[in-house]
Protein backbone atom coordinates (compact mmCIF):
# COMPACT_ATOMS: atom_id res chain seq x y z
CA UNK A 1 -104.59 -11.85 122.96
CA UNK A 2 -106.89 -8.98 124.03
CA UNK A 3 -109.96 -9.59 125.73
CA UNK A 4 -112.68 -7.85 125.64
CA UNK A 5 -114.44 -6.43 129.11
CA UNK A 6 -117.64 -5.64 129.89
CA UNK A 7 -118.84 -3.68 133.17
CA UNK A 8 -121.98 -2.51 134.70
CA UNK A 9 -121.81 0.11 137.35
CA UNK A 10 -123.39 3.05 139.14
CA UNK A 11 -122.36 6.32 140.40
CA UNK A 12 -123.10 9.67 141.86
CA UNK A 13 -122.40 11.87 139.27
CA UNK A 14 -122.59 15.31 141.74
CA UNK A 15 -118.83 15.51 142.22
CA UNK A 16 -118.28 14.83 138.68
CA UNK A 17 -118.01 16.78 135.04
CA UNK A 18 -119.65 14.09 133.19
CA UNK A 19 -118.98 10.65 132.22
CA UNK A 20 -116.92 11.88 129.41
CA UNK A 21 -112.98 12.39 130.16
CA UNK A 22 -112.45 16.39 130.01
CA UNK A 23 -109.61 18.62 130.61
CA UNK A 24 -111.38 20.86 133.31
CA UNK A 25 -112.28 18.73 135.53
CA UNK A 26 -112.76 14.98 137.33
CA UNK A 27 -114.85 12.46 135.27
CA UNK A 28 -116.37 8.92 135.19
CA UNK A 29 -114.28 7.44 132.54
CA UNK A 30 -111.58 9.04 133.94
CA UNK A 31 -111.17 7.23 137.33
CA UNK A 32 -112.10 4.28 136.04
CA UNK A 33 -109.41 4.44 133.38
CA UNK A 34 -107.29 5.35 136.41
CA UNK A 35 -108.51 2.56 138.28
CA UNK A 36 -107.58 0.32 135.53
CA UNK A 37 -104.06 1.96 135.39
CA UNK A 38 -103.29 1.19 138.79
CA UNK A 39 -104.43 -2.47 138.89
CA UNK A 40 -103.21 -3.88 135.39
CA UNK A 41 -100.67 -0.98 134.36
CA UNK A 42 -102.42 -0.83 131.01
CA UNK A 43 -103.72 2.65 129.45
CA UNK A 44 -107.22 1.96 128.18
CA UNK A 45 -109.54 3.73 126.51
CA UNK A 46 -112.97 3.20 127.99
CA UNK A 47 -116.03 2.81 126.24
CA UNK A 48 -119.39 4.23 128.08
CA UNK A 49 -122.86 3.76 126.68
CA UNK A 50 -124.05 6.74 127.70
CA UNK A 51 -122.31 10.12 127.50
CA UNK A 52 -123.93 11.32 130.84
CA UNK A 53 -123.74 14.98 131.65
CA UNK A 54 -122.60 16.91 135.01
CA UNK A 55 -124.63 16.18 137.66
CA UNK A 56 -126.22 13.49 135.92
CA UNK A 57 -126.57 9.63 137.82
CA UNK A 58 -126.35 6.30 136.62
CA UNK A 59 -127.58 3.38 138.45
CA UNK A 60 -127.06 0.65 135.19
CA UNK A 61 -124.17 2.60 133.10
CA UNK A 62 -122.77 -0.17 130.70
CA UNK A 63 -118.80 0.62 129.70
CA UNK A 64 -115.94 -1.71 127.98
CA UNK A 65 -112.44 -2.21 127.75
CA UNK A 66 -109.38 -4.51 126.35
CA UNK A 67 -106.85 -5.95 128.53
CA UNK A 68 -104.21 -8.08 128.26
CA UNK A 69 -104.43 -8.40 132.02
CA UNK A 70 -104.39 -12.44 133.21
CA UNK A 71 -106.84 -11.38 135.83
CA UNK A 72 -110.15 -13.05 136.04
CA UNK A 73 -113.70 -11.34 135.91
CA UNK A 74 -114.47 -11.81 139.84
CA UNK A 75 -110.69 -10.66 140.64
CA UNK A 76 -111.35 -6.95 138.21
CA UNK A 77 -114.90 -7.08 140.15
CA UNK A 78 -112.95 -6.72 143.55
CA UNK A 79 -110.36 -5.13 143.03
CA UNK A 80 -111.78 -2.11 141.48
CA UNK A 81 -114.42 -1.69 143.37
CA UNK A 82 -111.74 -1.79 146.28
CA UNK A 83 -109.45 0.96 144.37
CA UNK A 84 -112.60 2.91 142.82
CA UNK A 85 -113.64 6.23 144.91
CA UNK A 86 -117.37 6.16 146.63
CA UNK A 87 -119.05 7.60 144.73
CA UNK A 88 -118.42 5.11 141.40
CA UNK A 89 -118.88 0.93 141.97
CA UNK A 90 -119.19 -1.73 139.66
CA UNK A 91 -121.97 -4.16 139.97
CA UNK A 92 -120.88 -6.72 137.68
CA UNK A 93 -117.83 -7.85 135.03
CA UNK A 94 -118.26 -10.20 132.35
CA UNK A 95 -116.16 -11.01 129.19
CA UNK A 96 -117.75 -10.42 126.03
CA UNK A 97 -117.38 -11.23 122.19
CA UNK A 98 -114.39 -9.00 120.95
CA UNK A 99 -117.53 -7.55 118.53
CA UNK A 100 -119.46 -5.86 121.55
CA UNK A 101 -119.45 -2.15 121.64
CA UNK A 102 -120.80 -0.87 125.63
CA UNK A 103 -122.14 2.15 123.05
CA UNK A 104 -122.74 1.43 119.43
CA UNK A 105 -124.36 -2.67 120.39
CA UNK A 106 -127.26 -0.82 122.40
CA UNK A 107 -130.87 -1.43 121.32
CA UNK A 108 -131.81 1.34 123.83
CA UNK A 109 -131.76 3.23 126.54
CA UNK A 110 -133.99 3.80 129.58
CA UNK A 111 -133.60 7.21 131.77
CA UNK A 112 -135.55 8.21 134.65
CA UNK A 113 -136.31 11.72 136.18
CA UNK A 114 -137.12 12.19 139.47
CA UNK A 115 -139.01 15.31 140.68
CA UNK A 116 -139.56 15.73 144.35
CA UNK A 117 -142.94 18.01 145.61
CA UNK A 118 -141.73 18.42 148.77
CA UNK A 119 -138.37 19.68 150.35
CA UNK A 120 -135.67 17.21 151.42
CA UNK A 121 -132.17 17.55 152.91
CA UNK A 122 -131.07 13.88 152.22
CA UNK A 123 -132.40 13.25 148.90
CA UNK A 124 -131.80 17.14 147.06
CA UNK A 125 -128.60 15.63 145.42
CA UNK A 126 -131.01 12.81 142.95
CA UNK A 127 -133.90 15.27 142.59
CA UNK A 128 -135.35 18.55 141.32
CA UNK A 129 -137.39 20.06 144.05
CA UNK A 130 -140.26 21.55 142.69
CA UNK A 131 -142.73 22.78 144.95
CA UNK A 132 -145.64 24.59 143.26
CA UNK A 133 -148.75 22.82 142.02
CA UNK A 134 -148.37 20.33 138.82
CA UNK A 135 -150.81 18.84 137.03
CA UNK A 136 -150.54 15.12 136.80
CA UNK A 137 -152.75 13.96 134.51
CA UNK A 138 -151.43 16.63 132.05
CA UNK A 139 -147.75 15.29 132.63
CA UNK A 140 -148.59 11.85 131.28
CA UNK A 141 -151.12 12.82 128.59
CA UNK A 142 -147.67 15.18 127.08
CA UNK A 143 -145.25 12.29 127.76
CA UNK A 144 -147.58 10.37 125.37
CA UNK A 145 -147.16 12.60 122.39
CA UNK A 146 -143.34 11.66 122.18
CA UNK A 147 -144.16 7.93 121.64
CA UNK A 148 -143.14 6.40 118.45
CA UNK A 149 -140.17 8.04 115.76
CA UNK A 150 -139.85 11.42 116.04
CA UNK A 151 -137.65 14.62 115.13
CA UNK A 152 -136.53 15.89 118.52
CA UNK A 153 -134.05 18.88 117.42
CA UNK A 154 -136.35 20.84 119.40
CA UNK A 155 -135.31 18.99 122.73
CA UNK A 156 -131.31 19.07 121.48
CA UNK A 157 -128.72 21.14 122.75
CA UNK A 158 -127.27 23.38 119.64
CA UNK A 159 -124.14 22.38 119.88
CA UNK A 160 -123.98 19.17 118.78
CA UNK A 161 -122.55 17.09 115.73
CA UNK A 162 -125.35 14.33 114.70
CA UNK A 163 -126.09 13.40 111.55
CA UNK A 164 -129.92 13.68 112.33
CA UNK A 165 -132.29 14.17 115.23
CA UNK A 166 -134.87 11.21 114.58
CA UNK A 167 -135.41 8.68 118.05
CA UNK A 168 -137.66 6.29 118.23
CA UNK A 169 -139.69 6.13 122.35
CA UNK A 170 -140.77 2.93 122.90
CA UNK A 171 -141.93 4.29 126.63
CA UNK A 172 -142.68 7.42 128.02
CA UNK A 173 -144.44 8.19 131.39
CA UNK A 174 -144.94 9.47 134.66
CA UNK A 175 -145.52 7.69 138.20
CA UNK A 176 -146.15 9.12 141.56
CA UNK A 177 -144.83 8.03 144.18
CA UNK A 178 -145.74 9.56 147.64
CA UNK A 179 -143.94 13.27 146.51
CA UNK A 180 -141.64 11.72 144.05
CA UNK A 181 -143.02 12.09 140.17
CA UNK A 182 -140.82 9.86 137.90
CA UNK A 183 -140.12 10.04 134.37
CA UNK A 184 -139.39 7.02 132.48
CA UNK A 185 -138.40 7.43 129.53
CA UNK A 186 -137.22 4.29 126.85
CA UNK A 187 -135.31 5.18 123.29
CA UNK A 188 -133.33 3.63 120.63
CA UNK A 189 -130.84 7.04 121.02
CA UNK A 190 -131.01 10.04 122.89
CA UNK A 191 -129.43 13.49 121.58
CA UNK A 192 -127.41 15.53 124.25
CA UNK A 193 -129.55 17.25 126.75
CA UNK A 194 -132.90 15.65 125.33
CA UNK A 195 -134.28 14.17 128.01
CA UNK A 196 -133.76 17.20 130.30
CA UNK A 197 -135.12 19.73 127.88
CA UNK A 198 -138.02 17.31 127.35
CA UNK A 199 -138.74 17.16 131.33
CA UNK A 200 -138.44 20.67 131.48
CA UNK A 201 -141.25 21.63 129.03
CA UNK A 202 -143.45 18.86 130.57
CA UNK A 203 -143.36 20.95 133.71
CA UNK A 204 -144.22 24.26 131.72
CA UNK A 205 -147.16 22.13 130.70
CA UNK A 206 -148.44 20.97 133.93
CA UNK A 207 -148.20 24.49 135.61
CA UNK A 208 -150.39 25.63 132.62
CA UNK A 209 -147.38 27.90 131.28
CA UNK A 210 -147.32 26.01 127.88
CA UNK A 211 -150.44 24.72 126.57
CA UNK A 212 -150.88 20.50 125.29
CA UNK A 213 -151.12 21.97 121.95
CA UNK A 214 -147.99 24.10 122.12
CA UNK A 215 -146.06 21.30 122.92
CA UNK A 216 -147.02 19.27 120.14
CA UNK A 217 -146.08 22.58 117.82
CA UNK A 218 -143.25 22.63 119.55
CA UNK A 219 -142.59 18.73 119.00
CA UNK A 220 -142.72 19.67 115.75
CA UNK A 221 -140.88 23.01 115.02
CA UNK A 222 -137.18 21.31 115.09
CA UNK A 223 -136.94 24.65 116.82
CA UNK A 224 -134.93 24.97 120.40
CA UNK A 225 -135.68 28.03 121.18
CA UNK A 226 -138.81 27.22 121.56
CA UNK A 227 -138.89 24.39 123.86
CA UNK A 228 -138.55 25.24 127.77
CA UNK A 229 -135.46 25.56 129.47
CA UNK A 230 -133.80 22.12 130.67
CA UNK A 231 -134.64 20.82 133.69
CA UNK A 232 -131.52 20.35 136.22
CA UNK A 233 -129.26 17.66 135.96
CA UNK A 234 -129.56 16.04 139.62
CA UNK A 235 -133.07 14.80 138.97
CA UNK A 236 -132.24 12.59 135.90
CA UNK A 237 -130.38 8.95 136.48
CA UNK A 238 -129.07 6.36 133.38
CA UNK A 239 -131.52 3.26 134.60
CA UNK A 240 -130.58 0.59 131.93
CA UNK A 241 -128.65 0.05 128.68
CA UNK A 242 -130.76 -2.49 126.54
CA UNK A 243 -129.00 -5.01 124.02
């Protein structure tokens, strides 16, 4: 009988293409599949919550998987984090109900995006350095308009198949922290590149490049091309997947 396995990991998602398994190039699922290969001879097909772009982090990434492996939860624990590269390591295993989905069982999804306001050689690879003046107070006054259900086809990459662009925030704002400002932001679903396109405007805000009142047009236009461009993908980490 199948069981059904549940892991919660992290990585460094420089060296990597995405989480999603691609044909140019190394990713997530992909070395963990590997991983899997190597210690159970079983070809799985991996389950991620969160389709996380290049360059993108994850410090609480939730995937699953069924084996027929007789290997016990603390014996997968050690063993792939033994075979795993670096840069990928798994914080826990547990076996779930044979129901549980790592993707379509979320309730949400909490991302964070780090901006650093000063220059730094050991921490450039989890932030976006941005150096010139921002306006605080107007970052978390925007972050507040995106509260509650809303259409965000503005904040979406074009090339993407959803049926619809509605998410619901349940929390969105900004902390500072010495030079770090952090985005947190808390959804029932996130389209592909929203939370990056989102960050990026925010900035255009608080340089005084976009006015409060733009963004909330733009908020509501469904319109991309009016949005900012993305903000780039080192600053933004996968915190938690919430079921």
């Amino acid at each position: 009988m199948k069981r059904n396995i549940k892991l919660v990991l992290e990585y460094d998602g420089t060296d990597f293409v995405g989480w999603q398994r691609q044909p140019n190039g190394r990713s997530v699922q992909q070395v963990i599949e590997e991983s899997i290969l190597q210690l159970t001879q079983e070809k799985v097909s991996l389950v991620g919550a969160g389709r996380t772009d290049s360059g993108v982090h994850a410090r609480g990434q939730v995937a699953n998987f069924f084996t027929e492996a007789n290997l016990s939860t603390n014996d997968f624990y050690r063993a792939l984090n033994g075979i795993l590269p670096e840069d990928v390591v798994i914080h826990s295993v547990e076996e779930v109900d044979e129901r549980f989905s790592a993707r379509y069982s979320a309730q949400a999804r909490e991302y964070c995006y780090v901006i650093m306001q000063k220059p730094t050689a050991i921490e450039r690879r989890f932030c976006w350095h941005v150096g010139y003046h921002l306006n605080f107070s107007l970052l978390n006054e925007t972050a507040q308009l995106i509260l509650g259900e809303h259409d965000f086809q503005s904040f979406s990459k074009t090339d993407t198949e959803v049926q619809h662009f509605r998410c619901t925030v349940f929390e969105s704002n900004w902390e500072r922290k010495d030079a770090k400002l952090v985005f947190t932001v808390r959804a029932n679903r996130f389209l592909y590149g929203m939370v990056r396109a989102l960050v990026g405007t925010m900035v255009n805000v608080a340089r005084g490049y976009t006015s409060f009142d733009e963004f909330k047009n733009i908020l509501a236009s469904k319109d991309r091309t009016k949005a900012g461009q993305s903000a780039p993908p080192q600053g933004l980490f996968l915190e938690r997947v919430i079921y």
